[in-house]
N, C-alpha and C. Protein backbone atom coordinates (compact mmCIF):
# COMPACT_ATOMS: atom_id res chain seq x y z
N UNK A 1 -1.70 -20.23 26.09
CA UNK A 1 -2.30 -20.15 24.76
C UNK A 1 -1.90 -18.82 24.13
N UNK A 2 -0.57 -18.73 23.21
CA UNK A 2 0.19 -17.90 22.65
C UNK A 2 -0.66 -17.54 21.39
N UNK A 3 -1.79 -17.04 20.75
CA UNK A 3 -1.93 -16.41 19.62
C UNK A 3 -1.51 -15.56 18.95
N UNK A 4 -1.22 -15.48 17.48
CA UNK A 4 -0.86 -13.72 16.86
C UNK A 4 -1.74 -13.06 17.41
N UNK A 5 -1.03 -12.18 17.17
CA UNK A 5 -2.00 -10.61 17.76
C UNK A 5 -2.78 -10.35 16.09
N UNK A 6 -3.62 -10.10 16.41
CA UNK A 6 -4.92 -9.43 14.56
C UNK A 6 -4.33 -9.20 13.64
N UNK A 7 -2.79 -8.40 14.47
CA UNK A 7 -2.46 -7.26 13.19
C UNK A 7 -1.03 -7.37 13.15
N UNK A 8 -0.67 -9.17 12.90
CA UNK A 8 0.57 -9.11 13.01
C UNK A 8 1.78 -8.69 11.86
N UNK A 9 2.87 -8.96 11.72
CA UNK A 9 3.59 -8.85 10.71
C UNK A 9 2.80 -9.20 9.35
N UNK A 10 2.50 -10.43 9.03
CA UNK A 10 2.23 -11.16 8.43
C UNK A 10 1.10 -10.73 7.34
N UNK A 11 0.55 -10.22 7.28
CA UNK A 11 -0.70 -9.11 6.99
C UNK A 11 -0.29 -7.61 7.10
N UNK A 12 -1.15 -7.04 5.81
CA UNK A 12 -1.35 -5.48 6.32
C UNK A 12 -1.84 -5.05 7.29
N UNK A 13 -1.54 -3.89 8.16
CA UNK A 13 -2.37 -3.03 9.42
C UNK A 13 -3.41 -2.27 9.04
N UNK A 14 -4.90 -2.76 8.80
CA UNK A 14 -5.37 -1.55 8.00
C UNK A 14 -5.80 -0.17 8.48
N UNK A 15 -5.61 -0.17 9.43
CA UNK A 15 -5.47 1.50 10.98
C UNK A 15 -4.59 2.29 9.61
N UNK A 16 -3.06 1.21 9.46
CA UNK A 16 -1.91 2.40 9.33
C UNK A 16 -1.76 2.63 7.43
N UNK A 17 -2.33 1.26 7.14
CA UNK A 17 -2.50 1.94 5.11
C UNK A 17 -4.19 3.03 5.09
N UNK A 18 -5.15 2.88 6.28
CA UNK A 18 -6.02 4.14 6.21
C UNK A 18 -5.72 5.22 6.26
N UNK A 19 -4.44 5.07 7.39
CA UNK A 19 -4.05 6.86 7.68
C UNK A 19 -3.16 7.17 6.88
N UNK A 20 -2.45 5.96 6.52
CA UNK A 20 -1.39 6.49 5.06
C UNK A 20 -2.31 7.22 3.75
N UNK A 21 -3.29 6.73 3.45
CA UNK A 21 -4.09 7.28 2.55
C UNK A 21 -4.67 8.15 2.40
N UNK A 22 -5.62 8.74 3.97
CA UNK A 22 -5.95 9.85 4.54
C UNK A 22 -5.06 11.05 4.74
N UNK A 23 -3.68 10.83 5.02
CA UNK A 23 -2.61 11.77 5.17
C UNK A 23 -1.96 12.05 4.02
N UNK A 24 -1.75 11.18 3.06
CA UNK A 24 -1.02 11.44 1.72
C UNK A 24 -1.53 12.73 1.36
N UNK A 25 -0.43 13.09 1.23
CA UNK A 25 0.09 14.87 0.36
C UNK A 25 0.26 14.84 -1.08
N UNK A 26 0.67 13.79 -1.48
CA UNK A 26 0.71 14.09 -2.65
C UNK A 26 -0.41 13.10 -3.88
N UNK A 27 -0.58 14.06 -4.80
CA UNK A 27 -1.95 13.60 -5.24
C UNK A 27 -1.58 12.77 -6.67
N UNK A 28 -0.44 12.45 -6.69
CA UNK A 28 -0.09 11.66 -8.06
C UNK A 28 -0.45 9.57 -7.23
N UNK A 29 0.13 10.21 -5.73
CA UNK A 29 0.06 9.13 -4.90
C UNK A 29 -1.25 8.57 -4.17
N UNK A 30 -1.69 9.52 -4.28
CA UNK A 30 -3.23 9.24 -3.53
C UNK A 30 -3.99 7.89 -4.27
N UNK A 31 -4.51 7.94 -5.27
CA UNK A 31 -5.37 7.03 -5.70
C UNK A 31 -5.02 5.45 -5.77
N UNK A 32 -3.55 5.31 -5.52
CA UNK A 32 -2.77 3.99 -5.16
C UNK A 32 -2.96 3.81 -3.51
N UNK A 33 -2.68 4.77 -2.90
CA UNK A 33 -3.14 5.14 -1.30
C UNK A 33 -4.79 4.16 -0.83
N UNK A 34 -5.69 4.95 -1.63
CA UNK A 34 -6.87 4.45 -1.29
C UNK A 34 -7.22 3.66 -1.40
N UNK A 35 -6.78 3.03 -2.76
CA UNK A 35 -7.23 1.43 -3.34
C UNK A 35 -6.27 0.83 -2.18
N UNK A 36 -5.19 0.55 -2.12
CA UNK A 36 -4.59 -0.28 -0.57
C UNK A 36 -5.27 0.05 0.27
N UNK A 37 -5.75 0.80 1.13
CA UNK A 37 -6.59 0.62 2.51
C UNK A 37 -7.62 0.40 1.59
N UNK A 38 -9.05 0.70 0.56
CA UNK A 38 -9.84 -0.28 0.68
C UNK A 38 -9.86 -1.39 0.43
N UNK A 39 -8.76 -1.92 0.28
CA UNK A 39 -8.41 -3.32 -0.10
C UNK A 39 -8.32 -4.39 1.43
N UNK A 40 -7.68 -3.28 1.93
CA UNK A 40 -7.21 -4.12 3.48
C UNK A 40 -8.19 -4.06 4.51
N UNK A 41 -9.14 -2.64 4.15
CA UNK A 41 -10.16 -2.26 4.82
C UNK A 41 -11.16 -3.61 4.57
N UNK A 42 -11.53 -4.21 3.52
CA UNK A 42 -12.68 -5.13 3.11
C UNK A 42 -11.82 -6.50 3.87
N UNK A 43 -10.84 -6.88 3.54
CA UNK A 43 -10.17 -7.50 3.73
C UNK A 43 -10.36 -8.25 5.58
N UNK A 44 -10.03 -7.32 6.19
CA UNK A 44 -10.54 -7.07 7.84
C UNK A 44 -11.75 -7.70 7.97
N UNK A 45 -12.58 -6.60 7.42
CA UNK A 45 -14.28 -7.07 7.12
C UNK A 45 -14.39 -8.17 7.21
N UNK A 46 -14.19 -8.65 6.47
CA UNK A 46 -14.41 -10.36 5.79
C UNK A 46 -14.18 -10.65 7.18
N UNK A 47 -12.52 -10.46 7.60
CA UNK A 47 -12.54 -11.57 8.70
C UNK A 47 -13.02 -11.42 9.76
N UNK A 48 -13.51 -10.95 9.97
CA UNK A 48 -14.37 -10.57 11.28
C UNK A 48 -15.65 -11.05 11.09
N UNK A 49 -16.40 -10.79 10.07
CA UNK A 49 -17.88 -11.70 9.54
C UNK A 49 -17.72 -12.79 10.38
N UNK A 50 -16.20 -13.66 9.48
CA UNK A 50 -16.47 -15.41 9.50
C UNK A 50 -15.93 -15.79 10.86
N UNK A 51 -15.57 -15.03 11.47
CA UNK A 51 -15.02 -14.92 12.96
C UNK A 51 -16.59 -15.37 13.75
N UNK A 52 -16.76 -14.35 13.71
CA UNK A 52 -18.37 -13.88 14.34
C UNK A 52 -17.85 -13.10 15.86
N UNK A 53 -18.69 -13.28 17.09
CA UNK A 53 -18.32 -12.76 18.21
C UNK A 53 -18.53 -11.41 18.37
N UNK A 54 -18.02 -11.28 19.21
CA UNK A 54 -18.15 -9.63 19.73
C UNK A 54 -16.96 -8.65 18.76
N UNK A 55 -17.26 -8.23 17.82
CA UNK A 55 -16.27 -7.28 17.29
C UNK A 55 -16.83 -6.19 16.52
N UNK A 56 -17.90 -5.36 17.59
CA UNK A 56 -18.74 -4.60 17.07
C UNK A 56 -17.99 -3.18 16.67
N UNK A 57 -17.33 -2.62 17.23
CA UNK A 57 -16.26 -1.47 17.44
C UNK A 57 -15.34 -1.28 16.60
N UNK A 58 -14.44 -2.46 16.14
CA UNK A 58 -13.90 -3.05 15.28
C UNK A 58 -14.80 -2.63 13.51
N UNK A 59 -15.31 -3.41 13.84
CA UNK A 59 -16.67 -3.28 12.50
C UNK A 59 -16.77 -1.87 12.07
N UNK A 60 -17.57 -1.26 13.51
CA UNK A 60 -17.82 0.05 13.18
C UNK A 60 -16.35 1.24 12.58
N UNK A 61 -15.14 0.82 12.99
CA UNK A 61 -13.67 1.57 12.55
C UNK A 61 -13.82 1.23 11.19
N UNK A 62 -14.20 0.12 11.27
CA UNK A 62 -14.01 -0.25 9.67
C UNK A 62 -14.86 0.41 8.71
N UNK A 63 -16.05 0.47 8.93
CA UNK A 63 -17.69 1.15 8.48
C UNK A 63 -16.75 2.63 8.25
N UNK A 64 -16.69 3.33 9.19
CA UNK A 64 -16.46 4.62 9.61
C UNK A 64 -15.48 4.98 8.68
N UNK A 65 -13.96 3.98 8.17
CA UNK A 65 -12.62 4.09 7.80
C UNK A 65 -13.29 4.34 5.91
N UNK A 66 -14.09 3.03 5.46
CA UNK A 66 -14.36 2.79 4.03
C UNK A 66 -15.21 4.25 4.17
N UNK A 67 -16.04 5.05 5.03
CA UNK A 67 -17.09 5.92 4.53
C UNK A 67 -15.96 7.35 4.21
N UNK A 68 -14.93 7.34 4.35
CA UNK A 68 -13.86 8.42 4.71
C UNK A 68 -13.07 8.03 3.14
N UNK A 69 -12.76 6.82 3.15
CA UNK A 69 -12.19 6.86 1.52
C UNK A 69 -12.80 7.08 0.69
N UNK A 70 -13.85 6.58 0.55
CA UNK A 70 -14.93 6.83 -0.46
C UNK A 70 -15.18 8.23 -0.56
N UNK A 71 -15.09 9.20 0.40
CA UNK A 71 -15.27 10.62 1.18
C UNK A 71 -14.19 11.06 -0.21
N UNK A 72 -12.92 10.53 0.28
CA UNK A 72 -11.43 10.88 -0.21
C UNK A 72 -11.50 10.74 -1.95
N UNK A 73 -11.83 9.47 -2.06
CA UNK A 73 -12.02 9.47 -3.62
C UNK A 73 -13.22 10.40 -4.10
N UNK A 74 -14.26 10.57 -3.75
CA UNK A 74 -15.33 11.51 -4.43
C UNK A 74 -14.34 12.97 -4.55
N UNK A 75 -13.90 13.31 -3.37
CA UNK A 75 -12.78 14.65 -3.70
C UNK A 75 -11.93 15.04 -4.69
N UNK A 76 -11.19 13.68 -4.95
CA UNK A 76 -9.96 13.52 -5.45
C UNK A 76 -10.67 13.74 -7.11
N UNK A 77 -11.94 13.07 -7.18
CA UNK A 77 -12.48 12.84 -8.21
C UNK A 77 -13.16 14.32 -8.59
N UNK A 78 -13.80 15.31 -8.27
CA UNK A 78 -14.21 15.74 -8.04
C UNK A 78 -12.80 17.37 -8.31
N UNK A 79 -11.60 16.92 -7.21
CA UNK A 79 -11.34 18.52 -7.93
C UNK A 79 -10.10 17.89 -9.00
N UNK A 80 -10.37 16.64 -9.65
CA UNK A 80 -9.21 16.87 -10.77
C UNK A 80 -10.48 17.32 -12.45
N UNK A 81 -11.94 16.70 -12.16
CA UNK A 81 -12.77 17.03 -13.27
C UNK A 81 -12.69 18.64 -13.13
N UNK A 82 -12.66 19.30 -12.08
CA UNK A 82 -13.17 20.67 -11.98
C UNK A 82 -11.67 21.12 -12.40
N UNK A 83 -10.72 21.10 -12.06
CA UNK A 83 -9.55 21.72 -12.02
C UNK A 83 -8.56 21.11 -14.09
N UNK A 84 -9.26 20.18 -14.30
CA UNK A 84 -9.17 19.98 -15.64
C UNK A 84 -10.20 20.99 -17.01
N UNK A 85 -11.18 21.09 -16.19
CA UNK A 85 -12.34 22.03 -17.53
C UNK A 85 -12.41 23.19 -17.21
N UNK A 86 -12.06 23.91 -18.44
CA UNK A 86 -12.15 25.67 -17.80
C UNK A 86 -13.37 25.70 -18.34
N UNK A 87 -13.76 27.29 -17.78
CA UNK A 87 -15.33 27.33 -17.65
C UNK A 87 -15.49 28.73 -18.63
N UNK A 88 -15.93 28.52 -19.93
CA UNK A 88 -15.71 29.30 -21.23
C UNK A 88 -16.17 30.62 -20.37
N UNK A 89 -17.02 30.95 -19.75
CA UNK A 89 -17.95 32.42 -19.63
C UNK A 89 -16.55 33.09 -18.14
N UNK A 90 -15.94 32.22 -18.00
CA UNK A 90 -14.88 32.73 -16.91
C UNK A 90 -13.75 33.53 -17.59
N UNK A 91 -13.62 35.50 -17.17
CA UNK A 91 -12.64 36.02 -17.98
C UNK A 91 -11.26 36.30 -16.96
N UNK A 92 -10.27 36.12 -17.50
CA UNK A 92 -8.83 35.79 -17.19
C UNK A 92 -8.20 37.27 -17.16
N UNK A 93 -8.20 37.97 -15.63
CA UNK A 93 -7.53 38.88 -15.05
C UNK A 93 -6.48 39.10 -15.23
């Protein structure tokens, strides 16, 4: 009894578009980064729900992976508002 393996060709790996997203250097690229792994990240999810069984560990990578992008986007979000508004009472050395 020959099955695919989870994470075959055929499908995204969502381990390797998380760490692609997590590792991205460059920040023009990032926000395309994140939306693909949480895309693939939910994606997983799902199938594991309708699966059912033992895939608690699994679940939890996944839990753990979306709480880290979301992490990533609040940042991303966070130093382009700050790094866009100068701050009038700030004087320029």
């Amino acid at each position: 009894m020959n099955a695919l393996p989870p994470n075959s060709a055929e499908k995204p790996n969502w381990r390797e578009l998380y760490r692609a997203a997590i590792l991205e250097l460059d920040s023009s690229r990032l926000p395309e980064r994140i939306v693909e792994a949480e895309n693939v990240v939910i994606a997983r999810a799902r199938e594991l729900f309708h699966q059912g069984g033992d895939n608690g560990e699994e679940t939890e990578n996944l839990n753990d992976a979306m709480y880290a992008l979301r992490a990533l986007r609040s940042t991303l979000k966070y130093h382009s508002t700050s790094s866009d508004t100068s701050r009038p009472d700030q004087k320029v050395a």
